[in-house]
N, C-alpha and C. Protein backbone atom coordinates (compact mmCIF):
# COMPACT_ATOMS: atom_id res chain seq x y z
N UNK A 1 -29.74 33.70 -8.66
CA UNK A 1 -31.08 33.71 -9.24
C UNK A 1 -30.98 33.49 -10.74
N UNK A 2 -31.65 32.60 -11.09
CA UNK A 2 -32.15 32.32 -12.79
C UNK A 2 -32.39 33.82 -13.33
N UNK A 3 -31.67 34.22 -14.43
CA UNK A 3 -32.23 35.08 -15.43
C UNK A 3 -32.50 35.28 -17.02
N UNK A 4 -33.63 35.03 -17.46
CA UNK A 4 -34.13 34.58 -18.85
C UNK A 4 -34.16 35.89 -19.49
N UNK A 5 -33.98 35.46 -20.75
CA UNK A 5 -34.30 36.79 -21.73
C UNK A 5 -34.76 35.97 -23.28
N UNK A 6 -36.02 36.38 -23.37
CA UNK A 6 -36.77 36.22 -24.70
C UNK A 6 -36.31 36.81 -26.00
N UNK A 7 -35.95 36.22 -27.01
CA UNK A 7 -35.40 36.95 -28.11
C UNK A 7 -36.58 36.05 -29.50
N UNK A 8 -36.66 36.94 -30.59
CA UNK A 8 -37.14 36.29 -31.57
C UNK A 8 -38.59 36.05 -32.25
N UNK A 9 -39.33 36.80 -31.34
CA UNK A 9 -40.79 37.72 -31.50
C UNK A 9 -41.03 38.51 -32.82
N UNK A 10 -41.64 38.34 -33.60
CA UNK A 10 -41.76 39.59 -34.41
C UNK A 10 -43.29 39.30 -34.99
N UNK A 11 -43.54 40.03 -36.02
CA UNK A 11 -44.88 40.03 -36.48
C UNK A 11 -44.73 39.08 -38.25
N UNK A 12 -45.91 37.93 -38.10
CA UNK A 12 -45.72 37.20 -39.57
C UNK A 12 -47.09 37.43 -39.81
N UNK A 13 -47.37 36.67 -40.88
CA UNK A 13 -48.15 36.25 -41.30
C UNK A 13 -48.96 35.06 -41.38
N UNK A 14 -49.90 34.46 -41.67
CA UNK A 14 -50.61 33.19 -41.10
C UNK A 14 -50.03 32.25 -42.16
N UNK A 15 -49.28 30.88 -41.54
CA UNK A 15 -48.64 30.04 -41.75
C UNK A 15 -47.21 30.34 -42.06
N UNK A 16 -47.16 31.31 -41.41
CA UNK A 16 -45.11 31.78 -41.42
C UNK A 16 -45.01 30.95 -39.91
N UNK A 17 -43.73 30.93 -39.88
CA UNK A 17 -42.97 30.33 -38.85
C UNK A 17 -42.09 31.64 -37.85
N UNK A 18 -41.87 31.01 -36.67
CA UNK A 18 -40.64 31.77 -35.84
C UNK A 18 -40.27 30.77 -34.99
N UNK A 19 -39.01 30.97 -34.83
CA UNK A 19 -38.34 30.33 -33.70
C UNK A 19 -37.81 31.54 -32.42
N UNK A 20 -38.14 31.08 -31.21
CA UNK A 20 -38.00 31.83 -30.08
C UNK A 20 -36.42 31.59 -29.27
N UNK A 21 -35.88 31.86 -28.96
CA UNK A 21 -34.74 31.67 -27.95
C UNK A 21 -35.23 32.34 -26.57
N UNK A 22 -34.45 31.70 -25.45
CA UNK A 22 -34.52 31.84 -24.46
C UNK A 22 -33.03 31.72 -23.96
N UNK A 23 -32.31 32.92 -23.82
CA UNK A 23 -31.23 32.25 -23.15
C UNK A 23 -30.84 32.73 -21.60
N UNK A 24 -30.57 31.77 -21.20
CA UNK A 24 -30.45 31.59 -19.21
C UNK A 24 -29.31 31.64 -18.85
N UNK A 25 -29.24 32.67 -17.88
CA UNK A 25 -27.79 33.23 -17.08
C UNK A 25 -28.07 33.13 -15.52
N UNK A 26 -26.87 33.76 -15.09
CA UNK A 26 -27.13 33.69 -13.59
C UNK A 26 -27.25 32.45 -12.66
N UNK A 27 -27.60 32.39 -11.55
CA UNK A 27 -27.83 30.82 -10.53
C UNK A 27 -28.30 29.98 -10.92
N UNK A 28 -27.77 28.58 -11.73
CA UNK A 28 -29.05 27.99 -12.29
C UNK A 28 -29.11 26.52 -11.06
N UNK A 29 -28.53 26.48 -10.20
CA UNK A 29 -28.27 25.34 -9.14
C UNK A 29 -30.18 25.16 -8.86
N UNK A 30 -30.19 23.83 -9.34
CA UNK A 30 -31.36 23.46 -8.73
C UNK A 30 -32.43 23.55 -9.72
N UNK A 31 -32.07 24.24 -11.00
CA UNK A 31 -33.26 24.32 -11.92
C UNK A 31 -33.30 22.99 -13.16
N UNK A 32 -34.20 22.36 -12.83
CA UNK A 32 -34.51 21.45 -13.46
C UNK A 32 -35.07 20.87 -15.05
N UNK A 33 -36.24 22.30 -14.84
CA UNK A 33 -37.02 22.48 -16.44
C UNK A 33 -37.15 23.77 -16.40
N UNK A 34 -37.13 23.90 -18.04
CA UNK A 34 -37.52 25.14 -18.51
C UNK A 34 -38.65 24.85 -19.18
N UNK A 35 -39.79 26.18 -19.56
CA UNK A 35 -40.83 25.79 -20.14
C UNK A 35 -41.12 26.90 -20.58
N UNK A 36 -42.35 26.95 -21.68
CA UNK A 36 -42.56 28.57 -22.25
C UNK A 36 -44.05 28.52 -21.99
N UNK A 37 -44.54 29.73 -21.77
CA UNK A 37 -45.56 29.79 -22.02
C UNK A 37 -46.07 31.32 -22.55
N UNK A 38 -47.48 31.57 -22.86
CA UNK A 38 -48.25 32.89 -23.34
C UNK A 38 -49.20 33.41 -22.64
N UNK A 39 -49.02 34.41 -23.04
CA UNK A 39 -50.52 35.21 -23.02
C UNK A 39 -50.72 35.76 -23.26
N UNK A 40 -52.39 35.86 -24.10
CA UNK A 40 -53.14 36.62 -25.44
C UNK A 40 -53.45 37.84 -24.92
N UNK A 41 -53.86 38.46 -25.99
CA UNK A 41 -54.51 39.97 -24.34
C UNK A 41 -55.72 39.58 -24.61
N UNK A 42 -56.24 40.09 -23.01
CA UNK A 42 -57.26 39.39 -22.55
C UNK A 42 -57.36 38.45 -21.82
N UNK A 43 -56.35 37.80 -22.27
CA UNK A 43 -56.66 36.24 -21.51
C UNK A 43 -55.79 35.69 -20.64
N UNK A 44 -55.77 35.09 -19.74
CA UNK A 44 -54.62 33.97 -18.81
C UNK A 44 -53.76 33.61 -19.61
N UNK A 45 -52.66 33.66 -18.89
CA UNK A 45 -51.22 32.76 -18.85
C UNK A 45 -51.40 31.35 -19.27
N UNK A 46 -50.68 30.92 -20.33
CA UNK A 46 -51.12 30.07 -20.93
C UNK A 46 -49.51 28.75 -21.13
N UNK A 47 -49.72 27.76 -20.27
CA UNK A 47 -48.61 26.45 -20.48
C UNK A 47 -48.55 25.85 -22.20
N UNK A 48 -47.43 25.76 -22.44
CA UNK A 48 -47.30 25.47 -23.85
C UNK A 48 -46.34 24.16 -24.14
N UNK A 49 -45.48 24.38 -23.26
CA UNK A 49 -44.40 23.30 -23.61
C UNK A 49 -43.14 23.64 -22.66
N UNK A 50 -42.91 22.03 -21.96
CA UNK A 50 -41.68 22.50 -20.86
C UNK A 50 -40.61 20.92 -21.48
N UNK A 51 -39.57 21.37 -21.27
CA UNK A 51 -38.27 20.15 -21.28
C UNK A 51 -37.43 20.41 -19.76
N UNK A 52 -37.06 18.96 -19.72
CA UNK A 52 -35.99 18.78 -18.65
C UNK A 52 -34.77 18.03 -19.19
N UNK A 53 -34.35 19.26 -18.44
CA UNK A 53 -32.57 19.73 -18.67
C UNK A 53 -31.71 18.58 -18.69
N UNK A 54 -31.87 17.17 -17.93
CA UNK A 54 -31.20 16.25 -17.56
C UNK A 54 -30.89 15.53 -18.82
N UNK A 55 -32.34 15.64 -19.85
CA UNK A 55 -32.45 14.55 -20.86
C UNK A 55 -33.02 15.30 -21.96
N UNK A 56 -33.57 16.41 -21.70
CA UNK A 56 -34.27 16.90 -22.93
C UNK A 56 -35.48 16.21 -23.25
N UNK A 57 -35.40 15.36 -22.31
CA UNK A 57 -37.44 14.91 -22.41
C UNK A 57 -38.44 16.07 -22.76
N UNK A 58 -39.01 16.29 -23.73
CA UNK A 58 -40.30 17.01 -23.56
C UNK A 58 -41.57 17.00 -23.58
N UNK A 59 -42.69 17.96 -22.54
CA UNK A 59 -43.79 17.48 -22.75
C UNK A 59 -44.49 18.85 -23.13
N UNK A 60 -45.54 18.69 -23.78
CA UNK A 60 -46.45 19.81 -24.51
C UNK A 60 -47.94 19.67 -23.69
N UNK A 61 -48.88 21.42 -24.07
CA UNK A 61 -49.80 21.29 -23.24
C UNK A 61 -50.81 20.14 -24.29
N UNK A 62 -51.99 20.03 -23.51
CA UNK A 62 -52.94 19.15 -24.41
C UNK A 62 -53.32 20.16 -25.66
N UNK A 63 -53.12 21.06 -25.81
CA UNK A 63 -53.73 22.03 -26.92
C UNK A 63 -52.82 22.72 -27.69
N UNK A 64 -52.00 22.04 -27.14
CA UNK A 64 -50.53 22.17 -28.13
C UNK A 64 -51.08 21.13 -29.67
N UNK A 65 -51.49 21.66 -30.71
CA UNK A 65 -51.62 20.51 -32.12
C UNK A 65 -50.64 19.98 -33.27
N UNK A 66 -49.13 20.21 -32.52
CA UNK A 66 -48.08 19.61 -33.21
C UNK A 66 -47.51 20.51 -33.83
N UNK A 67 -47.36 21.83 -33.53
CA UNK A 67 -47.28 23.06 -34.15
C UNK A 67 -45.52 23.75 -33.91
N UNK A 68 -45.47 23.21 -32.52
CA UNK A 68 -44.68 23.89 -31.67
C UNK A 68 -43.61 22.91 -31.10
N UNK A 69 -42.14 22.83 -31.15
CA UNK A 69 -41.42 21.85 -30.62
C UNK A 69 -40.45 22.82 -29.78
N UNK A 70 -40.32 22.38 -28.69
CA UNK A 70 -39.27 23.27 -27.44
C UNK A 70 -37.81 22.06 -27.59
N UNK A 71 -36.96 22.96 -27.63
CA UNK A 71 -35.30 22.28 -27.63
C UNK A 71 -34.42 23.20 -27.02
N UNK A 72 -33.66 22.33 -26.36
CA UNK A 72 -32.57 23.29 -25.70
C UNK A 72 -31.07 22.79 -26.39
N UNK A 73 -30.17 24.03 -26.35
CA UNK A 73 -28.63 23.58 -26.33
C UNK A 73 -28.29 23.97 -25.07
N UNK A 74 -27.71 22.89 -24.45
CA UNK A 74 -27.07 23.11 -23.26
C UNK A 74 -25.82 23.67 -23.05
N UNK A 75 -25.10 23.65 -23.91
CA UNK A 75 -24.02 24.24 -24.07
C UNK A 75 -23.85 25.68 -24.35
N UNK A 76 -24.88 26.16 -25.14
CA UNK A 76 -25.53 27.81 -24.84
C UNK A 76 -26.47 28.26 -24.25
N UNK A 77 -26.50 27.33 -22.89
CA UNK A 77 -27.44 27.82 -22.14
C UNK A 77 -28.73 28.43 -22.74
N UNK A 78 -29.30 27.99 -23.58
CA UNK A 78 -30.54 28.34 -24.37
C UNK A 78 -31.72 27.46 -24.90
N UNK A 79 -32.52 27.52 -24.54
CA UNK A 79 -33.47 27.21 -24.68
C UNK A 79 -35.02 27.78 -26.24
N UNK A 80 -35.09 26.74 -26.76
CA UNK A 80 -35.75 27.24 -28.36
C UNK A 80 -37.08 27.17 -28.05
N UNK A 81 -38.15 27.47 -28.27
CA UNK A 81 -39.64 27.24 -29.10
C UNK A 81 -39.88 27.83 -30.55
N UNK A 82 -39.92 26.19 -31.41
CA UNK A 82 -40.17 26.33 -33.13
C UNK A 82 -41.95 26.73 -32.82
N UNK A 83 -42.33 27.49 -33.62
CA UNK A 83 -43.73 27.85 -34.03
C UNK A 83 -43.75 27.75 -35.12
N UNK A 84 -44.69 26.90 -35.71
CA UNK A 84 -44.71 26.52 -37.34
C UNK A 84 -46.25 26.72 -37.75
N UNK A 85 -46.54 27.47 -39.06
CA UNK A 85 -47.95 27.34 -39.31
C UNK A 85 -49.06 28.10 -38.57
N UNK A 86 -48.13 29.34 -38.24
CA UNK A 86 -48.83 30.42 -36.82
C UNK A 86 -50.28 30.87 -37.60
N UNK A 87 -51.01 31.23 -36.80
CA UNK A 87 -52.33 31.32 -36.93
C UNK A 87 -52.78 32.81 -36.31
N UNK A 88 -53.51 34.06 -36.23
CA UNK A 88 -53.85 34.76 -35.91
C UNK A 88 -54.10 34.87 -34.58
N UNK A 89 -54.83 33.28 -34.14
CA UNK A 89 -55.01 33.34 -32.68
C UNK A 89 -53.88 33.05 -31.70
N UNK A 90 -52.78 33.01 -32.25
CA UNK A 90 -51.48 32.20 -32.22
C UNK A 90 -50.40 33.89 -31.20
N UNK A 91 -51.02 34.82 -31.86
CA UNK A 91 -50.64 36.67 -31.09
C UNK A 91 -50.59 36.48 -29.61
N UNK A 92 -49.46 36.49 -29.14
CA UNK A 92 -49.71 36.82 -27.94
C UNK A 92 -48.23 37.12 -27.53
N UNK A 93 -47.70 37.22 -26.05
CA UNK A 93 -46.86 37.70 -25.21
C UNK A 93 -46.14 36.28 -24.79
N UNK A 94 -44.89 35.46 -25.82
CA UNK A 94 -44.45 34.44 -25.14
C UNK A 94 -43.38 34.57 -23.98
N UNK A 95 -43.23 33.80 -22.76
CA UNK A 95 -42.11 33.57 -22.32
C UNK A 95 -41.77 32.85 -21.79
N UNK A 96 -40.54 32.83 -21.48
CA UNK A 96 -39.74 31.36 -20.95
C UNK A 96 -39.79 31.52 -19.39
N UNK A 97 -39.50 30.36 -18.94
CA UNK A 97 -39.67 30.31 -17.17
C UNK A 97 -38.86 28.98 -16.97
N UNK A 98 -38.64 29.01 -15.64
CA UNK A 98 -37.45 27.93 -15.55
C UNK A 98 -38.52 27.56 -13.87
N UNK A 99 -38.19 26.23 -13.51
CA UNK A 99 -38.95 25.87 -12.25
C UNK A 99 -38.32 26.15 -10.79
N UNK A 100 -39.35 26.37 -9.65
CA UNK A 100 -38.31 26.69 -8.81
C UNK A 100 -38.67 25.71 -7.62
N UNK A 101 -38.83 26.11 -6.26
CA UNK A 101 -39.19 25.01 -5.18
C UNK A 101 -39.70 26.14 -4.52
N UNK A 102 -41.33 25.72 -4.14
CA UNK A 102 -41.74 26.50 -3.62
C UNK A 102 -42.31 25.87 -1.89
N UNK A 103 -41.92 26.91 -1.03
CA UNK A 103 -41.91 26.16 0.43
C UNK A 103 -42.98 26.65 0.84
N UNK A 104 -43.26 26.22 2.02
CA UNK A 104 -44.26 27.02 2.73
C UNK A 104 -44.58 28.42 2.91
N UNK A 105 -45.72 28.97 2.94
CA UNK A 105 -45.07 31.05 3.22
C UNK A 105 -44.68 31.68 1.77
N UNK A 106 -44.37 30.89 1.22
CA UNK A 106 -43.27 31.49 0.14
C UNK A 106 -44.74 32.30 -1.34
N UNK A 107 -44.15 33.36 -1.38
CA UNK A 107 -44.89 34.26 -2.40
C UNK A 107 -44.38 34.52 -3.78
N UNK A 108 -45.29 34.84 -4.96
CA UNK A 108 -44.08 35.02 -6.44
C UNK A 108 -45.40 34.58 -7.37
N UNK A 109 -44.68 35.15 -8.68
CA UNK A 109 -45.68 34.50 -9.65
C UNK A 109 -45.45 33.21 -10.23
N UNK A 110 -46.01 31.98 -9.44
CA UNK A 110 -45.71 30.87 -9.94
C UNK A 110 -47.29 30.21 -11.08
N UNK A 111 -46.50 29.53 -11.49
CA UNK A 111 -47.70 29.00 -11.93
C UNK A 111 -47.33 27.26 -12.49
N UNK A 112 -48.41 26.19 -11.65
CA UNK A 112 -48.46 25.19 -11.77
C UNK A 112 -48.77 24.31 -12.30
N UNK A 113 -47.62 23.49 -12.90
CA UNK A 113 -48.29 23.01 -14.50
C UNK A 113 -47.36 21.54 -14.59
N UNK A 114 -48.68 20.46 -14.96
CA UNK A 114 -47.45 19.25 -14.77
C UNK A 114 -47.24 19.08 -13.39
N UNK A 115 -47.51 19.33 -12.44
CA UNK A 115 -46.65 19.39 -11.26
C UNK A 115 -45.18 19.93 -10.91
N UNK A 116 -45.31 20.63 -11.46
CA UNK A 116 -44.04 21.54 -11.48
C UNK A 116 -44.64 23.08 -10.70
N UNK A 117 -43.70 24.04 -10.20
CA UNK A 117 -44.21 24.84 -9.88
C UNK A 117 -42.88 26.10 -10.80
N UNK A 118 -43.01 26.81 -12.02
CA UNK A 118 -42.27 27.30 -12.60
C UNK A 118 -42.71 29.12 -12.23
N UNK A 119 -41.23 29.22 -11.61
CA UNK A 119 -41.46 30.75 -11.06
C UNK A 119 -40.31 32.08 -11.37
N UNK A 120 -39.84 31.64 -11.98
CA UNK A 120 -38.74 32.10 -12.65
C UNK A 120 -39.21 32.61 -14.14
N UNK A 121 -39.09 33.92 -14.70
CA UNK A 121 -39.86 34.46 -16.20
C UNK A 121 -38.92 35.20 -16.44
N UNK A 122 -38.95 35.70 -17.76
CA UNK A 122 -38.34 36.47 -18.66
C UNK A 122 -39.49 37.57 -18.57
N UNK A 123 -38.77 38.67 -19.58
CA UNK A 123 -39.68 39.70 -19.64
C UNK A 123 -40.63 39.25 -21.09
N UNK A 124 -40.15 38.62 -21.79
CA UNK A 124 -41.41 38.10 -22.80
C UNK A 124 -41.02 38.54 -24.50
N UNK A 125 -41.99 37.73 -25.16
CA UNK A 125 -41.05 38.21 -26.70
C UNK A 125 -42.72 38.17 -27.25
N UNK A 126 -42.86 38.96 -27.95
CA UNK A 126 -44.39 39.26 -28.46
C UNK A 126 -43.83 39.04 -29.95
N UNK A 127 -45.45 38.27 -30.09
CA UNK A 127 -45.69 37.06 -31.15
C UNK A 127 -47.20 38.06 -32.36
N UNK A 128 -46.92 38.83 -33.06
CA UNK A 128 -47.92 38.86 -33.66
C UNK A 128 -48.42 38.42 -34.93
N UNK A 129 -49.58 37.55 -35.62
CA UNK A 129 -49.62 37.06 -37.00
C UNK A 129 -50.90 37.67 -37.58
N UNK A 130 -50.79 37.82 -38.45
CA UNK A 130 -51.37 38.59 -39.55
C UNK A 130 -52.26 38.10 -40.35
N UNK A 131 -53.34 38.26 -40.63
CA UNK A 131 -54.15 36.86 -41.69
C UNK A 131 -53.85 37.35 -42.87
């Protein structure tokens, strides 16, 4: 089984930066993309930005505004999200998720994005900014 751990959360200020790590241990046979996503309190789980592992192709959500770039080193099994220019509304609960294959019957917290079905999470790295 895939296991993520969020590092690199802390509390800034509006237009400070953070960079997030994600680094992935355990079964990774079969995992394709990693991707991060949030959520504000209050609100839904939120897609932000996923890459695949093969090439490092990446794609961002539509409401992503150029803010945020996801990179992986493959060689440390880790996975980045840059946050640049954070914004107040920007607070929330990030984490990383890796994709899995979901069959028939089959139960979990997935959530579908891109056509991907990413079901695999970290416990999360909380993002707070400050005006």
């Amino acid at each position: 089984r895939v296991q993520l751990e969020e590092s690199g959360g802390g509390s800034v200020q509006a237009g400070g930066s953070l960079k997030l790590s994600c680094a992935v241990s355990g079964d990774t046979t079969g995992t394709t993309t990693m991707g991060w996503f949030r959520r504000a309190p209050g609100k839904a789980r939120e897609p932000l930005a996923g890459i695949r592992i093969a090439d490092g192709s990446a794609f961002y959500a539509y409401s992503v505004d150029g803010r945020l770039t996801i990179s992986q080193d493959n060689f440390k099994r880790t996975v980045y999200l840059q946050l640049n220019n954070l914004a107040p509304e920007d607070t929330a609960t990030y984490y990383c998720a890796a994709d899995v294959v979901v069959g028939p019957g089959d139960s979990g917290d997935y959530h579908y994005w891109r056509s991907i079905y990413f079901g695999h999470w970290g416990q999360g790295t909380q993002v707070t900014v400050s005006s």
